[in-house]
C-alpha atoms as a PDB file:
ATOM      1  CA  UNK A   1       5.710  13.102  -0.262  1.00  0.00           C
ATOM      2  CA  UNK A   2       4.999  13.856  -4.171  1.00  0.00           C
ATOM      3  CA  UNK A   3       2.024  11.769  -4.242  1.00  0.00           C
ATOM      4  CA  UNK A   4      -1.000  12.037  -2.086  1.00  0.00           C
ATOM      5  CA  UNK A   5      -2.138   8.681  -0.984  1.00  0.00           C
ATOM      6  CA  UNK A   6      -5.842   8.145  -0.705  1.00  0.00           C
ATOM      7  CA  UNK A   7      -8.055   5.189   1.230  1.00  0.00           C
ATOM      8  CA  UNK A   8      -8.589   2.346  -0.863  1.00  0.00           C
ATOM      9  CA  UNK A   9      -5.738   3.082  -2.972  1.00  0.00           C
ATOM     10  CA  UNK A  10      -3.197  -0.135  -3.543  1.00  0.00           C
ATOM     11  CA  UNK A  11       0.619   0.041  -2.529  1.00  0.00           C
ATOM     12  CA  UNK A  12       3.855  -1.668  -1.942  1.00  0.00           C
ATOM     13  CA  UNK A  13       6.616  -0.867   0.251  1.00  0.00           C
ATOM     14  CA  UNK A  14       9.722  -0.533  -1.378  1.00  0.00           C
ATOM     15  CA  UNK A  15      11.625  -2.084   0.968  1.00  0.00           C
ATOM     16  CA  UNK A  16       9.559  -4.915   2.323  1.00  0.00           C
ATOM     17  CA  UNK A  17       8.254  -6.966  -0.870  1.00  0.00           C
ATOM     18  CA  UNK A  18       7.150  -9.972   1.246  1.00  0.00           C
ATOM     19  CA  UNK A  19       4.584  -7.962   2.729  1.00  0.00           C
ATOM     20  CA  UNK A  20       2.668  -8.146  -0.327  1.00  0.00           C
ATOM     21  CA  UNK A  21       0.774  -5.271  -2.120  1.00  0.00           C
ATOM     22  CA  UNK A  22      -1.810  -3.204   0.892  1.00  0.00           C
ATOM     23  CA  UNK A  23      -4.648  -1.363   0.830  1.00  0.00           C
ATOM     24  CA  UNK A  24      -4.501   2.342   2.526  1.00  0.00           C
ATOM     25  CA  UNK A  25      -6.935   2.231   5.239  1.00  0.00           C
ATOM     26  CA  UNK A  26      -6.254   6.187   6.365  1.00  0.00           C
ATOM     27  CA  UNK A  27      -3.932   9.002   6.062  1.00  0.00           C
ATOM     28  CA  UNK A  28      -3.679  11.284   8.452  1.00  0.00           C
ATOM     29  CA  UNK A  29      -0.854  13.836   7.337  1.00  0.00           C
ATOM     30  CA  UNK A  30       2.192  11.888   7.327  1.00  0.00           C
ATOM     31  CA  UNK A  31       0.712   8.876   8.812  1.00  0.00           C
ATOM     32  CA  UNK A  32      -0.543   6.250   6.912  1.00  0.00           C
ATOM     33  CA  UNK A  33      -2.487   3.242   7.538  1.00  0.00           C
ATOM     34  CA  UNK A  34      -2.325   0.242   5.198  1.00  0.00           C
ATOM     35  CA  UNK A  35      -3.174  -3.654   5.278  1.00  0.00           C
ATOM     36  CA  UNK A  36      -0.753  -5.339   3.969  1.00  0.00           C
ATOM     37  CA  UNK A  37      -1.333  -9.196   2.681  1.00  0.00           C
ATOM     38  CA  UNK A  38       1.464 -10.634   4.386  1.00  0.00           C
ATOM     39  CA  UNK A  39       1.895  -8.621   6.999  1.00  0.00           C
ATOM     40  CA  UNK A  40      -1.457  -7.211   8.368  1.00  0.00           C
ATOM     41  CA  UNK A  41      -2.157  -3.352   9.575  1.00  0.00           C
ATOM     42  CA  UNK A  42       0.743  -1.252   9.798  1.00  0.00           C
ATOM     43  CA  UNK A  43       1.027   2.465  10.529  1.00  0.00           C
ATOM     44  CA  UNK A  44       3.645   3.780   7.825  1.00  0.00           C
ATOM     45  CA  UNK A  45       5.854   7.262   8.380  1.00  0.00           C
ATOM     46  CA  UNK A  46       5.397   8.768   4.549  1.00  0.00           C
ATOM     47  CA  UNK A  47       8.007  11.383   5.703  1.00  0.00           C
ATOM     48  CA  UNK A  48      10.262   8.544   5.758  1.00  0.00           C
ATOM     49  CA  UNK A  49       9.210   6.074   3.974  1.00  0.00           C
ATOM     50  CA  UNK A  50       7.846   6.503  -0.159  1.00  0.00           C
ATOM     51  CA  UNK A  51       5.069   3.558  -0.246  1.00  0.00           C
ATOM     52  CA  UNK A  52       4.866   2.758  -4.294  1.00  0.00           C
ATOM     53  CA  UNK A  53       1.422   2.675  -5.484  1.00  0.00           C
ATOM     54  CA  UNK A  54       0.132  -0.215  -7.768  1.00  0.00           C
ATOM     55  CA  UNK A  55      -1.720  -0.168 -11.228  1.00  0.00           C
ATOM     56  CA  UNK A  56      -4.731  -2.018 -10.835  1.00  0.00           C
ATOM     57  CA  UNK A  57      -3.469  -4.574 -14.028  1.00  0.00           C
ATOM     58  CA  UNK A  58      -6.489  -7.933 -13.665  1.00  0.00           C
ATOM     59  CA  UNK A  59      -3.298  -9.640 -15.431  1.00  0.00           C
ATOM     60  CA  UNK A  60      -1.175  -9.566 -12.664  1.00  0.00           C
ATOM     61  CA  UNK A  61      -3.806 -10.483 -10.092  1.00  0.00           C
ATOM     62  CA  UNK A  62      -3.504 -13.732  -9.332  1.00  0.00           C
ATOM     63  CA  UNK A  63      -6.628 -13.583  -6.794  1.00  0.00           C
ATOM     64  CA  UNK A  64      -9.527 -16.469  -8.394  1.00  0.00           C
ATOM     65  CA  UNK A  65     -12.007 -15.022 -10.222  1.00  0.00           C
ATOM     66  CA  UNK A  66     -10.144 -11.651 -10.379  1.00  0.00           C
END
């Protein structure tokens, strides 16, 4: 992994865009924790799997009052 991910940090997985964008909960080496909207807690192999982070852009958040 290029990137070190770090808790609080916002991602998408590349391959599953109906889960939504997640917040990293923990990373433990390769391990990583993340809640997805969509798709709740999941435990994420890095090794395998490149999880995209996402700019924090309040245009594209279409939370209210965000």
């Amino acid at each position: 992994m290029s990137e070190r991910l770090v808790p609080g940090q916002r991602v998408r997985h590349p391959l599953e865009p109906g889960w939504g964008v997640g917040q990293v909960q923990s990373v433990i080496g390769d391990r990583v924790t993340v809640n997805f909207e969509h798709a709740g807690k999941l435990l994420i192999n890095a090794a395998v799997v490149r999880l995209e982070p996402v700019k924090d852009d309040p245009a594209q958040d279409d939370r209210p009052g965000h």
